[in-house]
N, C-alpha and C. Protein backbone atom coordinates (compact mmCIF):
# COMPACT_ATOMS: atom_id res chain seq x y z
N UNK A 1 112.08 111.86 117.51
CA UNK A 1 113.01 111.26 116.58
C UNK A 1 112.35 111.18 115.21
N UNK A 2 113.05 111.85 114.25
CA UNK A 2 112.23 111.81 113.08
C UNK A 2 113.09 110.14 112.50
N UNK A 3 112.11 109.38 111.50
CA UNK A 3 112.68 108.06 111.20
C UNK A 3 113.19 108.53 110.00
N UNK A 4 112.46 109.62 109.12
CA UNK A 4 112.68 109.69 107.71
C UNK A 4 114.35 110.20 107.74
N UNK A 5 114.92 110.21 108.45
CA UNK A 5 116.62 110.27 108.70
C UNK A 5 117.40 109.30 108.40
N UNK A 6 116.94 108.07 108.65
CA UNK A 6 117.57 106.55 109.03
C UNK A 6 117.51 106.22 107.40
N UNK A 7 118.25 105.75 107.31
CA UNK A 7 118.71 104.95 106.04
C UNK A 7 117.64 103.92 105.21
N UNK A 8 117.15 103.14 106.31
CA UNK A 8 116.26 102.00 106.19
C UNK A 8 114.90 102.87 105.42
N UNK A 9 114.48 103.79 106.85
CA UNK A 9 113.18 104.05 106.65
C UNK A 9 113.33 105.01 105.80
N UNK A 10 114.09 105.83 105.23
CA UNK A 10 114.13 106.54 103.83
C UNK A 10 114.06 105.33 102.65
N UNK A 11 114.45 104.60 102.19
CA UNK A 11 114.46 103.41 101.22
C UNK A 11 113.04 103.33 101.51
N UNK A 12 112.43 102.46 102.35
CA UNK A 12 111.35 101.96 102.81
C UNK A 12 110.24 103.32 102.23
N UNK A 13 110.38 104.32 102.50
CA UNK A 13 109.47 105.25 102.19
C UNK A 13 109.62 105.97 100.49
N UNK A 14 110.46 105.72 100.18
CA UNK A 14 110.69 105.89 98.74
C UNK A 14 110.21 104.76 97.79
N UNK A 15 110.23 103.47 98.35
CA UNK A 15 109.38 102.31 97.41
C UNK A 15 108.22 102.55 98.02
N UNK A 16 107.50 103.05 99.08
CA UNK A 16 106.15 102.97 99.24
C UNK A 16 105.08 104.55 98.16
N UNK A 17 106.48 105.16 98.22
CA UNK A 17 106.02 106.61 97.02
C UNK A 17 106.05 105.85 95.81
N UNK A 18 107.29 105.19 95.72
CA UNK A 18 106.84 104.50 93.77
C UNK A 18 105.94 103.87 93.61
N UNK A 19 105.10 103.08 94.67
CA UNK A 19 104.28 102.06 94.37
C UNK A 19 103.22 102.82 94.39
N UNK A 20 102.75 103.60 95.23
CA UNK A 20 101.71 105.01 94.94
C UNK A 20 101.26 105.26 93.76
N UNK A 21 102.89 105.66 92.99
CA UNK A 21 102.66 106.71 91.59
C UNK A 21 102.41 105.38 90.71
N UNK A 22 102.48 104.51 90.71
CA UNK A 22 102.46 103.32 90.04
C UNK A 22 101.02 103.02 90.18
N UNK A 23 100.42 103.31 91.62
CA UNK A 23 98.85 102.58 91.49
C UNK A 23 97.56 103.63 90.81
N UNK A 24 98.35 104.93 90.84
CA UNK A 24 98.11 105.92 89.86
C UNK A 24 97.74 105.57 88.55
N UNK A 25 99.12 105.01 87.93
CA UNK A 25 99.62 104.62 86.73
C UNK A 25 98.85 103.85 85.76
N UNK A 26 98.65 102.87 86.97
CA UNK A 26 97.89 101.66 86.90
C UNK A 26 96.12 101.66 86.38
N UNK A 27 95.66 102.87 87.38
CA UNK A 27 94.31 103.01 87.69
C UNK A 27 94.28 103.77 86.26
N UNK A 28 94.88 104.82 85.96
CA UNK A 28 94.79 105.33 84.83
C UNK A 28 94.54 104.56 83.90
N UNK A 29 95.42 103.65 83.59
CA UNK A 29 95.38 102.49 82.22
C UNK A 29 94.01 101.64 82.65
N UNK A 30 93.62 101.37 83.32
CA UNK A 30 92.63 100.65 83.42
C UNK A 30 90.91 101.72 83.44
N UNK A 31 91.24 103.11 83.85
CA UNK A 31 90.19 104.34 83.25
C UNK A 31 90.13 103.94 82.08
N UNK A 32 91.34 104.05 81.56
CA UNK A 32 91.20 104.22 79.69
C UNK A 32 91.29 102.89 79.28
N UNK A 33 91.26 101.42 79.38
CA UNK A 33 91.02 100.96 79.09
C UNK A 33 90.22 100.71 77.62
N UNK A 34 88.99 101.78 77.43
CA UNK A 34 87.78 101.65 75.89
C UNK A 34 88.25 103.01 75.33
N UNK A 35 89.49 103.41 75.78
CA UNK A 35 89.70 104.88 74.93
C UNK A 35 89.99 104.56 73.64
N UNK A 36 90.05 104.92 73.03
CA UNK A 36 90.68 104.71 71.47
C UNK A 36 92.00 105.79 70.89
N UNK A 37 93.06 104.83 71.24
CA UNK A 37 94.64 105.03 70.71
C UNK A 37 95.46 105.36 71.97
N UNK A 38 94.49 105.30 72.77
CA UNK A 38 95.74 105.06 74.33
C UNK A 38 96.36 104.26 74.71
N UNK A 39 97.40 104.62 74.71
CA UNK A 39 98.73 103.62 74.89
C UNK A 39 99.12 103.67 76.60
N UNK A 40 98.93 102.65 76.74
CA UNK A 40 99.19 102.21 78.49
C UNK A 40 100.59 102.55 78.91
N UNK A 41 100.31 102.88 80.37
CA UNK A 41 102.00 103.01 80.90
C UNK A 41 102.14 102.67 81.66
N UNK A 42 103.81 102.90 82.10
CA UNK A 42 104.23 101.91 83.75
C UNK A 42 105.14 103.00 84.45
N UNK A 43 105.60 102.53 84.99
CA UNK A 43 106.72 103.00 85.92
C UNK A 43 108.28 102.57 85.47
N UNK A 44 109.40 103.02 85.54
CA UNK A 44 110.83 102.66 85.69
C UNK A 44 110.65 101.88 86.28
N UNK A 45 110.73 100.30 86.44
CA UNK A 45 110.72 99.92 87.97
C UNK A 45 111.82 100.21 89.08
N UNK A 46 111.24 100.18 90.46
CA UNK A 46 112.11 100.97 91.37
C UNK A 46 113.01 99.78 91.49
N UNK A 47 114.48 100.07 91.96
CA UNK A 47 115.76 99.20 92.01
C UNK A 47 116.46 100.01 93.88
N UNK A 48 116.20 98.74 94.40
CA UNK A 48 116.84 99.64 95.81
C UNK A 48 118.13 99.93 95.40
N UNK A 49 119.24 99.47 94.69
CA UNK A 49 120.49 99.85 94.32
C UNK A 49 120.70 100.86 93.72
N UNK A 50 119.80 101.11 92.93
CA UNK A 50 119.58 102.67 92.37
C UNK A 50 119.02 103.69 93.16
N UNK A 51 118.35 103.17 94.49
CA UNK A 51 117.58 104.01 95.28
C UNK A 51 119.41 104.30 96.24
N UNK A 52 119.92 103.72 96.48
CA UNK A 52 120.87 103.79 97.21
C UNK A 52 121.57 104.66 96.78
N UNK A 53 121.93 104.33 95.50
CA UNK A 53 122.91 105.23 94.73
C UNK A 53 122.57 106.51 95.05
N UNK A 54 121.42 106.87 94.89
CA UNK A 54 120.25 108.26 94.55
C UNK A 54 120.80 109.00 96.16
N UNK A 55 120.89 108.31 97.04
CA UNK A 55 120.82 108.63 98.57
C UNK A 55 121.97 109.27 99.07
N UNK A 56 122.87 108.49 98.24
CA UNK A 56 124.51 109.13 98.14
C UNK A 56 124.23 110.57 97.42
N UNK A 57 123.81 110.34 96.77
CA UNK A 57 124.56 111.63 96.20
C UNK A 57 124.29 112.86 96.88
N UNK A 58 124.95 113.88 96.46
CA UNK A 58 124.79 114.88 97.39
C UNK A 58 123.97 116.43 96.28
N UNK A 59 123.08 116.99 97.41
CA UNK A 59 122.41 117.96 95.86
C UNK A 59 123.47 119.22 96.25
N UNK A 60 123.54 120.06 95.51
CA UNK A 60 123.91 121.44 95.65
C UNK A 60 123.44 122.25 96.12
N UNK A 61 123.40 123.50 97.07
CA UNK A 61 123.00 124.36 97.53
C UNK A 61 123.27 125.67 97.39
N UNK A 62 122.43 126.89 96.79
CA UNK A 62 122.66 127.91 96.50
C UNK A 62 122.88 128.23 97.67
N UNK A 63 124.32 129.30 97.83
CA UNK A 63 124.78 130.23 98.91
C UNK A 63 124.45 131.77 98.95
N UNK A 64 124.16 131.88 97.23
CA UNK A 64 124.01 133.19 97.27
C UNK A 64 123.29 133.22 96.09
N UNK A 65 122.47 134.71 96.08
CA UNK A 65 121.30 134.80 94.72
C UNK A 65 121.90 134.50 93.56
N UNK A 66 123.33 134.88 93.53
CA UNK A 66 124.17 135.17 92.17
C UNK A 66 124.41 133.72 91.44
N UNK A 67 124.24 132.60 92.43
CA UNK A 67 124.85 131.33 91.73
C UNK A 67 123.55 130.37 90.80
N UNK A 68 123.87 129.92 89.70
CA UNK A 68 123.09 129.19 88.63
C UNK A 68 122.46 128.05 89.23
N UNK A 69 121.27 128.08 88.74
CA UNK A 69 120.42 126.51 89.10
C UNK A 69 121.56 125.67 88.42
N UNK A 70 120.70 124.50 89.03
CA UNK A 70 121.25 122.70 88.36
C UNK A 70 120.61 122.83 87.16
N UNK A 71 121.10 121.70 86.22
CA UNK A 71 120.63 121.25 85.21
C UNK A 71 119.70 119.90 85.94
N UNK A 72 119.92 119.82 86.92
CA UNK A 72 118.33 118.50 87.55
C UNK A 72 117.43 118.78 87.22
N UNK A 73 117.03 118.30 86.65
CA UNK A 73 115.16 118.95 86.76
C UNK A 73 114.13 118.64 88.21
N UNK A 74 114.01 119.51 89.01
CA UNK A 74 113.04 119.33 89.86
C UNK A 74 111.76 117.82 90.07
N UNK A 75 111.41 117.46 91.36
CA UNK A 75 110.32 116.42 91.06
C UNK A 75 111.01 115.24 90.61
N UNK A 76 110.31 114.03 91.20
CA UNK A 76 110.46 112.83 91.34
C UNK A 76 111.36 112.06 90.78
N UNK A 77 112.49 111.03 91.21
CA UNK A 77 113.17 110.28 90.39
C UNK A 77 112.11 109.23 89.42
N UNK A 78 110.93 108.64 89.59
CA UNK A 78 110.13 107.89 89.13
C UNK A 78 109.48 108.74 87.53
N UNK A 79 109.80 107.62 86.67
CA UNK A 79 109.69 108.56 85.48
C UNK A 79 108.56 107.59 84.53
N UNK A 80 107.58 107.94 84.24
CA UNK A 80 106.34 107.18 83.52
C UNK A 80 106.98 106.80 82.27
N UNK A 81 106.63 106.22 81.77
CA UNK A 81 107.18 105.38 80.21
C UNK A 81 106.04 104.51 79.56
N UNK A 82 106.09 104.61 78.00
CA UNK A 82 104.94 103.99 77.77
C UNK A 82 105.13 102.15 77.87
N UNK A 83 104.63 101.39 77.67
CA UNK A 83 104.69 100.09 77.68
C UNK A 83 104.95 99.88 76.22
N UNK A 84 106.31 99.18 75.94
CA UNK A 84 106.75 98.95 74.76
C UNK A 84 106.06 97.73 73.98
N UNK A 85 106.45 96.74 74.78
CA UNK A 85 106.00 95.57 73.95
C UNK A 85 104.93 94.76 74.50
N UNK A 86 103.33 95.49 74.05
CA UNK A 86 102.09 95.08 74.76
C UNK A 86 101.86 93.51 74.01
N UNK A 87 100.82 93.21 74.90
CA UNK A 87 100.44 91.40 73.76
C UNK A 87 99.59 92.10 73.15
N UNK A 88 98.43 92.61 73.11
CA UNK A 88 98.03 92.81 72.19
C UNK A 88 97.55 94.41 72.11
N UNK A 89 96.88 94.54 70.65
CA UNK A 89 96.29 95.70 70.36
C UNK A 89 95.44 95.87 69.68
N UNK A 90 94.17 96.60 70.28
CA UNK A 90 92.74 96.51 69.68
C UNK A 90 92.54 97.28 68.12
N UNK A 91 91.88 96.93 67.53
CA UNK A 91 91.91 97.83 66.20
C UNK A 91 91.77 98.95 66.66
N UNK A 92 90.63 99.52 67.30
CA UNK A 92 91.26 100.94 67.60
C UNK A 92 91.95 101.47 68.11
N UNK A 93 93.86 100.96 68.12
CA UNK A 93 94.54 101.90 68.80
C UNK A 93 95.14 101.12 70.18
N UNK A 94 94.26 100.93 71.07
CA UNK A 94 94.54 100.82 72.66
C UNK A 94 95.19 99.68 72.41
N UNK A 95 96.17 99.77 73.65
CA UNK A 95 96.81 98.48 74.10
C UNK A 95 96.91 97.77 75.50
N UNK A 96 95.58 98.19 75.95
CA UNK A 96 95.41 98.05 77.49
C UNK A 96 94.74 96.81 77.67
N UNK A 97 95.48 95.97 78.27
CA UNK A 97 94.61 94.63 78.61
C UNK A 97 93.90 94.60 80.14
N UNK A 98 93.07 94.27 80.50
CA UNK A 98 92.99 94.35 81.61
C UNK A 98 93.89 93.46 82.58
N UNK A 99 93.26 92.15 82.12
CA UNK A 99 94.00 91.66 82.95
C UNK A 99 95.34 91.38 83.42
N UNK A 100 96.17 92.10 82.33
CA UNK A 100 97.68 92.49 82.74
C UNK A 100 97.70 93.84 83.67
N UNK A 101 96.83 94.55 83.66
CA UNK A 101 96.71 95.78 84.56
C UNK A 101 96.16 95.32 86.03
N UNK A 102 95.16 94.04 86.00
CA UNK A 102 95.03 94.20 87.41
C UNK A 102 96.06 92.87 88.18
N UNK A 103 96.85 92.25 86.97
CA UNK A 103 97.73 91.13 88.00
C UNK A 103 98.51 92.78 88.15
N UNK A 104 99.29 93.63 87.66
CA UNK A 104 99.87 94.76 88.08
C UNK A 104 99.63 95.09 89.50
N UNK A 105 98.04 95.66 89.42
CA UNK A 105 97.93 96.16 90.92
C UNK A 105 97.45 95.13 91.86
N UNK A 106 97.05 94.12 91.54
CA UNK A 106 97.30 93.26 92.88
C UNK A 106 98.81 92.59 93.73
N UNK A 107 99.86 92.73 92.58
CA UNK A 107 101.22 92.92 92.71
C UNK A 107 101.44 94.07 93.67
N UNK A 108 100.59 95.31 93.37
CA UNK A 108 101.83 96.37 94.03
C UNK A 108 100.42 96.40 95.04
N UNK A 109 99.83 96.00 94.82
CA UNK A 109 98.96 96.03 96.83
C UNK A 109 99.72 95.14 97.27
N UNK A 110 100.08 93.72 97.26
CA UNK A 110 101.07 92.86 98.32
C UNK A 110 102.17 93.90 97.94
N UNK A 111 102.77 94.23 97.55
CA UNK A 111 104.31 94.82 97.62
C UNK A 111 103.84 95.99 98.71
N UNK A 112 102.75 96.60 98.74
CA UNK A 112 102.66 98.07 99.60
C UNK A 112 102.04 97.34 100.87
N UNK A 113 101.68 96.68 100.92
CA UNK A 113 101.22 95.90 102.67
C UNK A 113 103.09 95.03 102.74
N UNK A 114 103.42 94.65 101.72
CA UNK A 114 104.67 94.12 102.86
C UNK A 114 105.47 95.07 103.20
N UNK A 115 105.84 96.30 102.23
CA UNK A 115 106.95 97.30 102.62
C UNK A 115 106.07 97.89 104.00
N UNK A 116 104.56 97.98 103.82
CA UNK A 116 104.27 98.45 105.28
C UNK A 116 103.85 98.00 106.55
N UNK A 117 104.47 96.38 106.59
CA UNK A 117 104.66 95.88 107.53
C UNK A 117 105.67 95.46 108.00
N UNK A 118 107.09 95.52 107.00
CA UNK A 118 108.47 95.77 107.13
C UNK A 118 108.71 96.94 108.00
N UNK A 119 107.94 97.93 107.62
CA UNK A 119 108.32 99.07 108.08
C UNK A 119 107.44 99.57 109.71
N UNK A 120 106.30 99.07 109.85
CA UNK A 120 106.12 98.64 111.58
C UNK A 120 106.65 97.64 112.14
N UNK A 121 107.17 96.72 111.42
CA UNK A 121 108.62 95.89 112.60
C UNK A 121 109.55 96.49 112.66
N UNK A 122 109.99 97.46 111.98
CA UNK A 122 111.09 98.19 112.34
C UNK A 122 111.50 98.82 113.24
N UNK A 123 109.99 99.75 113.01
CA UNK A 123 109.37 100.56 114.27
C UNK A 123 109.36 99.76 115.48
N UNK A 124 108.70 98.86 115.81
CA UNK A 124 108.47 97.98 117.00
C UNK A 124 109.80 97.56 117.36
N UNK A 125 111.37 97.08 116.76
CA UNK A 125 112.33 97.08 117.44
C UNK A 125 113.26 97.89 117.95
N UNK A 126 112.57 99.40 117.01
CA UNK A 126 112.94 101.12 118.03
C UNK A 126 112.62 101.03 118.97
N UNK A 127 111.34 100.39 119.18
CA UNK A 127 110.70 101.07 120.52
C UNK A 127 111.35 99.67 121.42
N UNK A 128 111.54 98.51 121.07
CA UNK A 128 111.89 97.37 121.93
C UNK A 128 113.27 98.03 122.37
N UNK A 129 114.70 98.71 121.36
CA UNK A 129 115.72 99.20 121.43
C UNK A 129 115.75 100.04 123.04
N UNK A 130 114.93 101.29 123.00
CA UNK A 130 114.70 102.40 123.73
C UNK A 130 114.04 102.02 124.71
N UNK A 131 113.10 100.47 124.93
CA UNK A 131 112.39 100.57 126.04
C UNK A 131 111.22 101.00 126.26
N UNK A 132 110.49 100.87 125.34
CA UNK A 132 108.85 101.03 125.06
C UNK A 132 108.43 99.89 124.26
N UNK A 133 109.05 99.12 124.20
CA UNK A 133 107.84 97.79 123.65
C UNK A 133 106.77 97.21 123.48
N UNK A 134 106.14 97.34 124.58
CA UNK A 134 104.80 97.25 124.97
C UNK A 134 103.78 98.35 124.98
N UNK A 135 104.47 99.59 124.09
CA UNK A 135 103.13 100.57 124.14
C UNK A 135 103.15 100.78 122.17
């Protein structure tokens, strides 16, 4: 049984990809931290209602060589953006604070241990469902 089918565990696995590209995001701004004129970034934040929306829709499928791509652009709904309105900014340029970068990723470590312990209770009431509970 593949899970990535189920409704739940598609959502569930799509905020555990944003929080990924986010700890990316994150780690980056805090590399550059002593760069001079780097401007920090974030993520869109993810919206399950928008993730929902996204789920509906339906993509198009070429039938034949002759028919035109999408105007979609390929690759990830999660779109980097710079951080608009930082507290502060160093004379040279940067606007990376730390410690707004690491309340960030200690945020999206509890957010990525709860989506991934949401997502083994889930699991565990498949298997309670079907009759494997105990393995």
């Amino acid at each position: 049984m593949d899970l990535s089918n189920l409704g739940l565990f598609k959502l569930m696995s799509r905020k555990m990809d944003w929080l990924t590209q986010r700890q990316e995001v994150v780690a980056q701004n805090i590399a550059n931290a002593d760069t001079p004129e780097y401007k920090g970034r974030d993520l869109k934040p993810f919206n399950f209602r928008d993730a929902l929306a996204d789920s509906r829709r339906l993509t198009p499928t070429a039938t034949s060589a002759t028919h035109l791509n999408g105007t979609v652009p390929a690759g990830g709904s999660n779109k980097e953006q710079r951080v608009r309105n930082p507290y502060e900014t160093a004379p040279d340029g940067n606007n990376v604070v730390i410690e707004e970068q690491m309340m960030k990723l200690s945020q999206n470590s509890m957010d990525y241990q709860t989506i991934t312990n949401l997502y083994k209770k889930q699991v565990g009431l498949l298997k309670t469902a079907i009759g494997r509970g105990g393995q």
